[in-house]
Protein backbone atom coordinates (compact mmCIF):
# COMPACT_ATOMS: atom_id res chain seq x y z
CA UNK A 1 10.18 30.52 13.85
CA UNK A 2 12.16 29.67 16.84
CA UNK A 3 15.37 31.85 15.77
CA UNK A 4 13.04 34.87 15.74
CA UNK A 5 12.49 33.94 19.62
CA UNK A 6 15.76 33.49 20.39
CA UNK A 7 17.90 37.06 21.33
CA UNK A 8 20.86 38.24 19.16
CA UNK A 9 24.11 37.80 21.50
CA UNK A 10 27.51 39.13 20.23
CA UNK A 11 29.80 41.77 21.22
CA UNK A 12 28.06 44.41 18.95
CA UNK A 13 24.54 43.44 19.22
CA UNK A 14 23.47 46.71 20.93
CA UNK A 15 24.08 47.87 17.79
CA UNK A 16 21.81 45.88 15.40
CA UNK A 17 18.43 47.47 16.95
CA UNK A 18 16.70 45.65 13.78
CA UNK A 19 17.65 42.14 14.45
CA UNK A 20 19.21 41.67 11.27
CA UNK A 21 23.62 41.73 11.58
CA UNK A 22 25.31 44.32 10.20
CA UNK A 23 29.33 43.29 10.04
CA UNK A 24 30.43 46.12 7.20
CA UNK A 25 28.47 48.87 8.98
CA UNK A 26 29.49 48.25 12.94
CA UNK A 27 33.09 47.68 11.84
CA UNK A 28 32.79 51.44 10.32
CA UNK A 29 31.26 52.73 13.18
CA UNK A 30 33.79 50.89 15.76
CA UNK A 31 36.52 51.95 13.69
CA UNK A 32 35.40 55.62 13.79
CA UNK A 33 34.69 55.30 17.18
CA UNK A 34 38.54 54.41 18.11
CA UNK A 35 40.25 56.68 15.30
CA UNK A 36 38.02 59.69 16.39
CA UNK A 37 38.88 58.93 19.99
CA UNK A 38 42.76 58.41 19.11
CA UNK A 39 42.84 61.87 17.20
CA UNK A 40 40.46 63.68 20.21
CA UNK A 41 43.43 62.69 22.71
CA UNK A 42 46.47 63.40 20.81
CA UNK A 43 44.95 66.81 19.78
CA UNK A 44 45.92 67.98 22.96
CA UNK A 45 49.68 67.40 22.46
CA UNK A 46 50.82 69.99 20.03
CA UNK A 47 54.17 68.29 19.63
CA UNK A 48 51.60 65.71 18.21
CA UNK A 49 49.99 67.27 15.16
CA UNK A 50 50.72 65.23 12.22
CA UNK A 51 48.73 62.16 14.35
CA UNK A 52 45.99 64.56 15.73
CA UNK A 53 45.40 65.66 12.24
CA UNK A 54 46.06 62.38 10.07
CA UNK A 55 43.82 60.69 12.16
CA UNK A 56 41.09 63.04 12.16
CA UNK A 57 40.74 63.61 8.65
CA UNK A 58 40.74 59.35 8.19
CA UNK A 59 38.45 59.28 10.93
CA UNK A 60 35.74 62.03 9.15
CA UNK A 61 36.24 60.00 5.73
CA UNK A 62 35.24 57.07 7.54
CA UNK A 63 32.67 58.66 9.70
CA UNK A 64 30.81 59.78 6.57
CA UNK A 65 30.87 57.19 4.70
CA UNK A 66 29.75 54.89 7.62
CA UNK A 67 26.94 57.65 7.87
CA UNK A 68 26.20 56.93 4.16
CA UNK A 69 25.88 52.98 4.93
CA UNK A 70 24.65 52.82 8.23
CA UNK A 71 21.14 50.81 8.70
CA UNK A 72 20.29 51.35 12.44
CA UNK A 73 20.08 54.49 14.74
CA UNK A 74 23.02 52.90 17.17
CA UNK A 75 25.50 52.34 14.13
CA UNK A 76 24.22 56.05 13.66
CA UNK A 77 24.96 57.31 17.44
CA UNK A 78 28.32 55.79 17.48
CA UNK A 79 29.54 57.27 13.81
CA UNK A 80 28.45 60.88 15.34
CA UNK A 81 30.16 60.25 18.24
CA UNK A 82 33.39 59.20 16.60
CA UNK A 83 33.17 62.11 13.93
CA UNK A 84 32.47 64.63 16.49
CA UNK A 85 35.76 63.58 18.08
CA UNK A 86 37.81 62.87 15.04
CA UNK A 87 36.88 66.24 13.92
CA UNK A 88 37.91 67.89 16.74
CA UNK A 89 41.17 65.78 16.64
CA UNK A 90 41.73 66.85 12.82
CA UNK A 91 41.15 70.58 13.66
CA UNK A 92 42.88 71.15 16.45
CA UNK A 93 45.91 69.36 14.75
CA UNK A 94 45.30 71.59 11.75
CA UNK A 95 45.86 74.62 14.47
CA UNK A 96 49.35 73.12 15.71
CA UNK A 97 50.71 72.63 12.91
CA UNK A 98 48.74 71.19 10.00
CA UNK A 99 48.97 67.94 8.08
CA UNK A 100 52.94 67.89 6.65
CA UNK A 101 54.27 70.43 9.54
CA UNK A 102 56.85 72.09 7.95
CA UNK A 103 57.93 68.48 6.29
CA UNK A 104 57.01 70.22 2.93
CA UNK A 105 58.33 73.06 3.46
């Protein structure tokens, strides 16, 4: 069993605490990580709502349904993470003006 004695390496490893790679599930939680992060900055922009808000709510969809697939506690501490800020992002855009802004009406 000389692969069991041999380390994981790859840019994500940190994340497969079982030993076993995980592709689908660290791509949601890197993916939640960045939209959550992209939607926690432009929150603070009000001009910027319909990104802030957009983002956020794609961000929670994909936060939760990483949280539904996710095998290891690190995929699990990243998804909160990103949710945490993608929620943030969503409701703060929701506060400056929602997601259509007076586009609808």
């Amino acid at each position: 069993m000389a692969q069991a004695a041999r380390p994981h390496h790859g840019l994500l490893s940190f994340l497969d605490t079982d030993g076993k790679p995980h592709p689908v599930q660290n791509a949601f939680a890197v993916t939640t990580l960045v939209i959550g992060a992209i939607a926690f900055v432009t929150a603070y922009f009000t001009q910027l709502h319909l990104v802030s808000s957009w983002t956020g709510l794609v961000g929670m969809i994909t936060g939760a349904w990483g949280q539904l697939i996710s095998a290891t506690t690190g995929e699990r501490f990243v998804l909160i993470i990103g949710l945490g800020a993608a929620g943030v992002g969503f409701y703060l855009g929701m506060a400056h003006g929602g997601l259509f802004g007076g586009v609808l009406g």
